[in-house]
N, C-alpha and C. Protein backbone atom coordinates (compact mmCIF):
# COMPACT_ATOMS: atom_id res chain seq x y z
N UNK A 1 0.84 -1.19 0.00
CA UNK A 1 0.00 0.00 0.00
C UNK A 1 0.88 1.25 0.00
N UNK A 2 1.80 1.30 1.08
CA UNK A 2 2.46 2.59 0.45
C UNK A 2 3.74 3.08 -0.62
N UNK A 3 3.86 1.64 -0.89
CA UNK A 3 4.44 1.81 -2.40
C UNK A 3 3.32 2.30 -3.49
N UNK A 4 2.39 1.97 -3.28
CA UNK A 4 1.34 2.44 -4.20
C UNK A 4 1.29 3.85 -4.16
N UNK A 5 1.34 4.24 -2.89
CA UNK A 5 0.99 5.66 -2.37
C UNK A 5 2.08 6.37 -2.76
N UNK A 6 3.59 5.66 -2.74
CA UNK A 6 4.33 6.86 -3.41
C UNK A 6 4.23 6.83 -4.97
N UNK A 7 4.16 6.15 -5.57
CA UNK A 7 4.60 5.75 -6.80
C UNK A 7 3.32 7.22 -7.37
N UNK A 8 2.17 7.00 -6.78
CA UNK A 8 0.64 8.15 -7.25
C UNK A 8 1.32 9.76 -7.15
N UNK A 9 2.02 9.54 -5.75
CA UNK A 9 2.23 10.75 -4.78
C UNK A 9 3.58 10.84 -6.11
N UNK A 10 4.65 10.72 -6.71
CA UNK A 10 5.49 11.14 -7.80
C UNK A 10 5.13 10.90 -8.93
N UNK A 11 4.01 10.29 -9.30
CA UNK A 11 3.07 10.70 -10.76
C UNK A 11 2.59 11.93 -10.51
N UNK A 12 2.51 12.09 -9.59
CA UNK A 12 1.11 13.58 -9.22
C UNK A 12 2.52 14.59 -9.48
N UNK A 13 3.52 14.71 -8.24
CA UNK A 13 4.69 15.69 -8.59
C UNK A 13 4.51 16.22 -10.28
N UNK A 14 5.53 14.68 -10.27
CA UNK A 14 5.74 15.10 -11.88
C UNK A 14 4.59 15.45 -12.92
N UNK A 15 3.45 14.81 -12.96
CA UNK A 15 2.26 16.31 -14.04
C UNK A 15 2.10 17.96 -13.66
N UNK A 16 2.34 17.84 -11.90
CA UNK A 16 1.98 19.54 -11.76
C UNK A 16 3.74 20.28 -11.95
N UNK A 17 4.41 19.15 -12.30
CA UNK A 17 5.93 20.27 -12.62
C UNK A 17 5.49 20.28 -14.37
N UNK A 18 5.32 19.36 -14.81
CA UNK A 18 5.05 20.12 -16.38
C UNK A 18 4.31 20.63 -16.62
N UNK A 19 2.76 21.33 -15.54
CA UNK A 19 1.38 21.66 -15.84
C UNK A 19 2.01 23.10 -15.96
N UNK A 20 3.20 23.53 -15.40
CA UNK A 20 4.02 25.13 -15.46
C UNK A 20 3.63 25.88 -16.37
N UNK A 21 3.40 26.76 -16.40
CA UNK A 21 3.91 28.02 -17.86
C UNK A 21 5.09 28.40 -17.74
N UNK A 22 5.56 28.05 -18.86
CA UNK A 22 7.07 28.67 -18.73
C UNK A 22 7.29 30.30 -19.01
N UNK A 23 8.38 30.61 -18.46
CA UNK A 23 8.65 32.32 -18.24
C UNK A 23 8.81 32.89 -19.66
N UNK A 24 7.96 34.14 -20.10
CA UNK A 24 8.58 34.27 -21.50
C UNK A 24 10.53 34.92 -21.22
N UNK A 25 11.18 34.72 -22.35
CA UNK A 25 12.34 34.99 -22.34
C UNK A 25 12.35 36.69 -22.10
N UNK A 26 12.75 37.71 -20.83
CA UNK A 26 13.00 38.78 -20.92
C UNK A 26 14.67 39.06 -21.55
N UNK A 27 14.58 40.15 -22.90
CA UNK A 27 15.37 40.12 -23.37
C UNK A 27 16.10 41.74 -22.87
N UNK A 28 17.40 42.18 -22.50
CA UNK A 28 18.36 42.07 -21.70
C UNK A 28 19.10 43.63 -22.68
N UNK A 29 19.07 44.68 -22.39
CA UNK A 29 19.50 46.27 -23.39
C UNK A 29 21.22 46.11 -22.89
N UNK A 30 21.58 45.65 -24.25
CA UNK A 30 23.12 46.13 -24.12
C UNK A 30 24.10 47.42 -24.35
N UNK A 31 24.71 47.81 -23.40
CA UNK A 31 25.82 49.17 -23.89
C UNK A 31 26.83 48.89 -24.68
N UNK A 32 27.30 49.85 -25.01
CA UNK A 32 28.61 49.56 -26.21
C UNK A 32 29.40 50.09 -25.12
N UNK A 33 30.57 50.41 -24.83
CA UNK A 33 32.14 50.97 -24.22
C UNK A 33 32.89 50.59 -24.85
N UNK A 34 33.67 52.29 -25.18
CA UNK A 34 34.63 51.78 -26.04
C UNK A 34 35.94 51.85 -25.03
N UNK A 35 37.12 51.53 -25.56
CA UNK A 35 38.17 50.72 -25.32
C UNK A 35 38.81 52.53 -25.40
N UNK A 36 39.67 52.51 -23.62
CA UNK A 36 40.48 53.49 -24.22
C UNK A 36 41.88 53.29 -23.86
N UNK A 37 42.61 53.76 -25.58
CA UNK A 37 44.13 53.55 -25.89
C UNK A 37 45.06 54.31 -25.02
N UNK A 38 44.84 55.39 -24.78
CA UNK A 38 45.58 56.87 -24.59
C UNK A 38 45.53 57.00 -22.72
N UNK A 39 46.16 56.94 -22.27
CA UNK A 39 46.00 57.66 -20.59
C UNK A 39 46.95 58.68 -20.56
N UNK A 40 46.34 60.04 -19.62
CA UNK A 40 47.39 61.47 -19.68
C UNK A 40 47.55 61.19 -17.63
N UNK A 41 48.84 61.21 -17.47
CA UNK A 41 48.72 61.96 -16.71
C UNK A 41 49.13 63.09 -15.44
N UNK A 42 48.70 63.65 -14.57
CA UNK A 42 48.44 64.66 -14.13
C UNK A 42 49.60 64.81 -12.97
N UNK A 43 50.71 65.81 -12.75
CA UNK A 43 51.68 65.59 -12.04
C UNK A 43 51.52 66.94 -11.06
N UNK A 44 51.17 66.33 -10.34
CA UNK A 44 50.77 67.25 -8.53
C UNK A 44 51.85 67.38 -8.24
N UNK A 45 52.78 69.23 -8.40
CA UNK A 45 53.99 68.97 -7.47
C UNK A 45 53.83 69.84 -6.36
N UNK A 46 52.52 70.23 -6.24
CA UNK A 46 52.75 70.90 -4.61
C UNK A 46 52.73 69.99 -3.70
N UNK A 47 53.78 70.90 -2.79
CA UNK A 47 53.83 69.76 -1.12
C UNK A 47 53.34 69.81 -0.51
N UNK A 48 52.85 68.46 0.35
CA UNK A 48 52.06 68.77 1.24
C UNK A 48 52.51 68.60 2.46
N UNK A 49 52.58 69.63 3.70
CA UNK A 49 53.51 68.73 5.04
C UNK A 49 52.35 68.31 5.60
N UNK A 50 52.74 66.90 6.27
CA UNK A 50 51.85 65.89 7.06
C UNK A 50 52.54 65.98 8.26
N UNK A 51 51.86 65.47 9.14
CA UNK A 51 52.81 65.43 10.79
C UNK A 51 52.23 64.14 11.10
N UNK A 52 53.71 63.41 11.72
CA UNK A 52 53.59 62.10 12.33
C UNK A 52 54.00 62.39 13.23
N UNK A 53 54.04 61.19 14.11
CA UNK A 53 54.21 61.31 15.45
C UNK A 53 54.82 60.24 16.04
N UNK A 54 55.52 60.27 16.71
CA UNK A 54 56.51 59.08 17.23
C UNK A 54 56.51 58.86 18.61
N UNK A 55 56.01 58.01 19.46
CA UNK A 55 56.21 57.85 20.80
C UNK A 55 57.59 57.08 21.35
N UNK A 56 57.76 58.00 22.11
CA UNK A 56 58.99 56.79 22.83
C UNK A 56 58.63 55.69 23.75
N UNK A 57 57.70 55.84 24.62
CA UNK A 57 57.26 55.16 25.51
C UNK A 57 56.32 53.82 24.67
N UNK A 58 56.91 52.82 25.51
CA UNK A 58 56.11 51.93 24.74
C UNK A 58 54.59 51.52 25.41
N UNK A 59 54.18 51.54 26.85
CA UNK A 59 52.74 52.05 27.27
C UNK A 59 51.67 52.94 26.70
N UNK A 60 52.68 53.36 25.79
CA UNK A 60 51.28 54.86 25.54
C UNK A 60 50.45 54.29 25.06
N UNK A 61 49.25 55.60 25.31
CA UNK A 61 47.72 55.15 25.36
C UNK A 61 47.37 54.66 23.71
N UNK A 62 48.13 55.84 23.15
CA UNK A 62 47.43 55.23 21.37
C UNK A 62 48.14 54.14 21.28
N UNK A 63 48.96 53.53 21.20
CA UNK A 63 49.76 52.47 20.57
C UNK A 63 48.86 51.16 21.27
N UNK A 64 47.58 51.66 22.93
CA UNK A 64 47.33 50.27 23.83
C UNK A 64 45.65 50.30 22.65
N UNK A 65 45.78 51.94 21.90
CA UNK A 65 44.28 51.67 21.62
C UNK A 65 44.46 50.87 20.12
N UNK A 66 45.35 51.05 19.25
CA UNK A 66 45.18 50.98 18.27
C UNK A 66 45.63 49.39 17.94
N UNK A 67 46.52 48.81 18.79
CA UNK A 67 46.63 47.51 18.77
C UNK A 67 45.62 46.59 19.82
N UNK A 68 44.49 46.68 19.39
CA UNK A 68 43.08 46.35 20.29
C UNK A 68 42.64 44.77 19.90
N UNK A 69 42.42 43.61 20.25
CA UNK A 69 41.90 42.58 20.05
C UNK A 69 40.27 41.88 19.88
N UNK A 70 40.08 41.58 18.75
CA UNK A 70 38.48 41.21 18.90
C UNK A 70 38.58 39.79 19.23
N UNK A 71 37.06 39.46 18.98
CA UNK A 71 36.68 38.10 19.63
C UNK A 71 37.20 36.91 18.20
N UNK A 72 37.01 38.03 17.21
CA UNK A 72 37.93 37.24 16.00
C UNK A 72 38.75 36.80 15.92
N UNK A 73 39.86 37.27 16.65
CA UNK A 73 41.24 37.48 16.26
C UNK A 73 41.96 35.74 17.72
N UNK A 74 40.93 36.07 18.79
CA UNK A 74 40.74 34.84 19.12
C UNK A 74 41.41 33.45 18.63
N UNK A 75 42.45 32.52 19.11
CA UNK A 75 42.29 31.10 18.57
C UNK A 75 41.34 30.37 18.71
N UNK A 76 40.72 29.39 18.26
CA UNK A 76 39.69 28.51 18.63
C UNK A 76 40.01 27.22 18.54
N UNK A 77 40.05 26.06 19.49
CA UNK A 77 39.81 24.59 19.49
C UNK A 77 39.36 23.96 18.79
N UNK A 78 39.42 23.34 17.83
CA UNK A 78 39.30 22.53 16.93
C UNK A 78 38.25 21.21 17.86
């Protein structure tokens, strides 16, 4: 009996998968780009001064913030 019951129960599947309408094909607007040969470029010679900063102390506060640990960085046990 319930071999019967599946064998109905995957006749039935399979007619309502082909009973489908299939999707019409939406067809898809292509761009052209063209290809470019030539690059110019642009030579910035003003300077700019930046300021860094160097601690001697190896406690300091930025160096405890910026080397900070997540829960990521974590090993984990296999």
């Amino acid at each position: 009996m319930k071999t019967i019951v599946t064998i109905i129960f995957i006749i039935f599947l399979g007619f309502t998968a082909q009973a489908q309408n299939s999707t019409a094909d939406v067809k898809v607007e292509t761009t052209e780009m063209t290809i470019v040969t030539e690059t110019s470029y642009e030579w910035n010679l003003e300077t700019k001064t930046e300021v860094a900063r160097l601690y001697k102390f190896k406690n300091s506060n930025i160096k405890k913030e910026l080397n900070f640990l997540t829960k990521a960085n974590k090993p984990k046990i296999a």
